[in-house]
Protein backbone atom coordinates (compact mmCIF):
# COMPACT_ATOMS: atom_id res chain seq x y z
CA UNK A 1 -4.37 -9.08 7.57
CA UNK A 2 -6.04 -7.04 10.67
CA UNK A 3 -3.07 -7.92 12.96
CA UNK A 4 -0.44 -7.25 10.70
CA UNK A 5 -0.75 -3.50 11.16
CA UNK A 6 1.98 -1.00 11.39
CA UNK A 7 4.25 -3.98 10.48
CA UNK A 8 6.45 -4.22 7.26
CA UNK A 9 4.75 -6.32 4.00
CA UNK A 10 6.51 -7.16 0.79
CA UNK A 11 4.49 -5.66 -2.41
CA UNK A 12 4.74 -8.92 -4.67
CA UNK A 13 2.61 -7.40 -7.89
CA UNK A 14 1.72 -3.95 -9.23
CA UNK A 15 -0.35 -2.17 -11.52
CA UNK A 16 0.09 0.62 -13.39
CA UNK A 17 -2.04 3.50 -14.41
CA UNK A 18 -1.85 7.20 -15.68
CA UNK A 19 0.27 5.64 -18.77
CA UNK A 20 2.48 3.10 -16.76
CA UNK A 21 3.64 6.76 -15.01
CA UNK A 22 2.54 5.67 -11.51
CA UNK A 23 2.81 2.62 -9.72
CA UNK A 24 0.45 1.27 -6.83
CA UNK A 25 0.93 -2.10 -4.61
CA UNK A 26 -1.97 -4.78 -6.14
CA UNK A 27 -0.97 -7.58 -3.71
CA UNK A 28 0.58 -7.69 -0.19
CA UNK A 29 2.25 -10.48 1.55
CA UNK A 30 3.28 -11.16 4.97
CA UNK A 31 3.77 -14.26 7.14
CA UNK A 32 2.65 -16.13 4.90
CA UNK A 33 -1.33 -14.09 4.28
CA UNK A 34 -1.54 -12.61 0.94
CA UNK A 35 -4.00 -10.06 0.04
CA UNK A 36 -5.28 -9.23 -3.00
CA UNK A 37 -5.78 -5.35 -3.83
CA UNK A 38 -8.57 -4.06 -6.29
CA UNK A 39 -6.65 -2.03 -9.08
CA UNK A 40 -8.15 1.56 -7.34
CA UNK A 41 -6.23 3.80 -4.91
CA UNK A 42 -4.90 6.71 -3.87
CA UNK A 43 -1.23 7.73 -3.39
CA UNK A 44 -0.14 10.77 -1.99
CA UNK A 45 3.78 11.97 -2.06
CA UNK A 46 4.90 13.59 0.67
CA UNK A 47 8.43 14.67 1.74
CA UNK A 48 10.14 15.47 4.95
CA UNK A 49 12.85 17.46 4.40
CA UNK A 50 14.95 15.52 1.17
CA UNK A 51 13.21 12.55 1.59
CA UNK A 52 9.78 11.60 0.05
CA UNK A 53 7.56 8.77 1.33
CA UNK A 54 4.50 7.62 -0.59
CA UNK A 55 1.29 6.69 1.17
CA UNK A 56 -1.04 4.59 -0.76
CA UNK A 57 -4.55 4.14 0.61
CA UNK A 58 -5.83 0.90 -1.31
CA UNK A 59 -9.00 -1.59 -0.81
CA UNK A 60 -9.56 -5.29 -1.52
CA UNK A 61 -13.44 -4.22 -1.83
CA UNK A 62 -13.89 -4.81 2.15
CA UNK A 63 -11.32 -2.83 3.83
CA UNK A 64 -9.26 0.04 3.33
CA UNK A 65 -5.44 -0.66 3.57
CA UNK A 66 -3.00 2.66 4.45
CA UNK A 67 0.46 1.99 2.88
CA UNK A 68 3.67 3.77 3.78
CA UNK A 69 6.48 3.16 0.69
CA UNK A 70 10.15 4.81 1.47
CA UNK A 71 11.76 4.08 -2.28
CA UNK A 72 15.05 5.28 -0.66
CA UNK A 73 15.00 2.32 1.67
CA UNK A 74 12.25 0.19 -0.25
CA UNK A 75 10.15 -0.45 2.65
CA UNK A 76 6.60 -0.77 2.24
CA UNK A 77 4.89 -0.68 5.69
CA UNK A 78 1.09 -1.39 6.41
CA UNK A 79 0.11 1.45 8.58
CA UNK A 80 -3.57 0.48 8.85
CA UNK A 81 -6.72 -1.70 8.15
CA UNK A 82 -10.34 0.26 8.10
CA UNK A 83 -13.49 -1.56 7.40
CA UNK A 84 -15.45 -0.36 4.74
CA UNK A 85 -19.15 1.38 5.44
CA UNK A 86 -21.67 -0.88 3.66
């Protein structure tokens, strides 16, 4: 899912954690690749002026995956890959 970077993805399952009080992306999907997401991330909520955007940095064990959500919209956009350090 290298080349689909910086390109919008449709979040097809979730997990829950923190009591079912926050939500994070466990599988992506675009053009037909779907990617599996280990149930272990980060999210971080940010706002610019009255909007707030979520970035979620996830992994599938090898890479890291940056994801931009806009719930106002409800756009999910894949803003990077990283490869893991072994």
């Amino acid at each position: 899912m290298n080349n689909l970077s910086n390109g919008v993805v449709d979040v097809t399952a979730y997990y829950f954690a923190d009591n079912a009080r926050k939500c994070f992306p466990k599988r992506i999907e675009r053009n037909g690749q779907c990617l599996a997401l280990l149930e272990s991330g980060m999210r971080c909520i940010v706002t610019r002026g009255q909007q707030i955007v979520q970035i979620f940095t996830m992994t599938d064990g090898r890479q890291q995956y940056r994801l931009r959500f806009e719930p106002e919209a409800r756009v999910w956009t894949l803003l990077g890959v990283v490869t893991c350090p072994r």
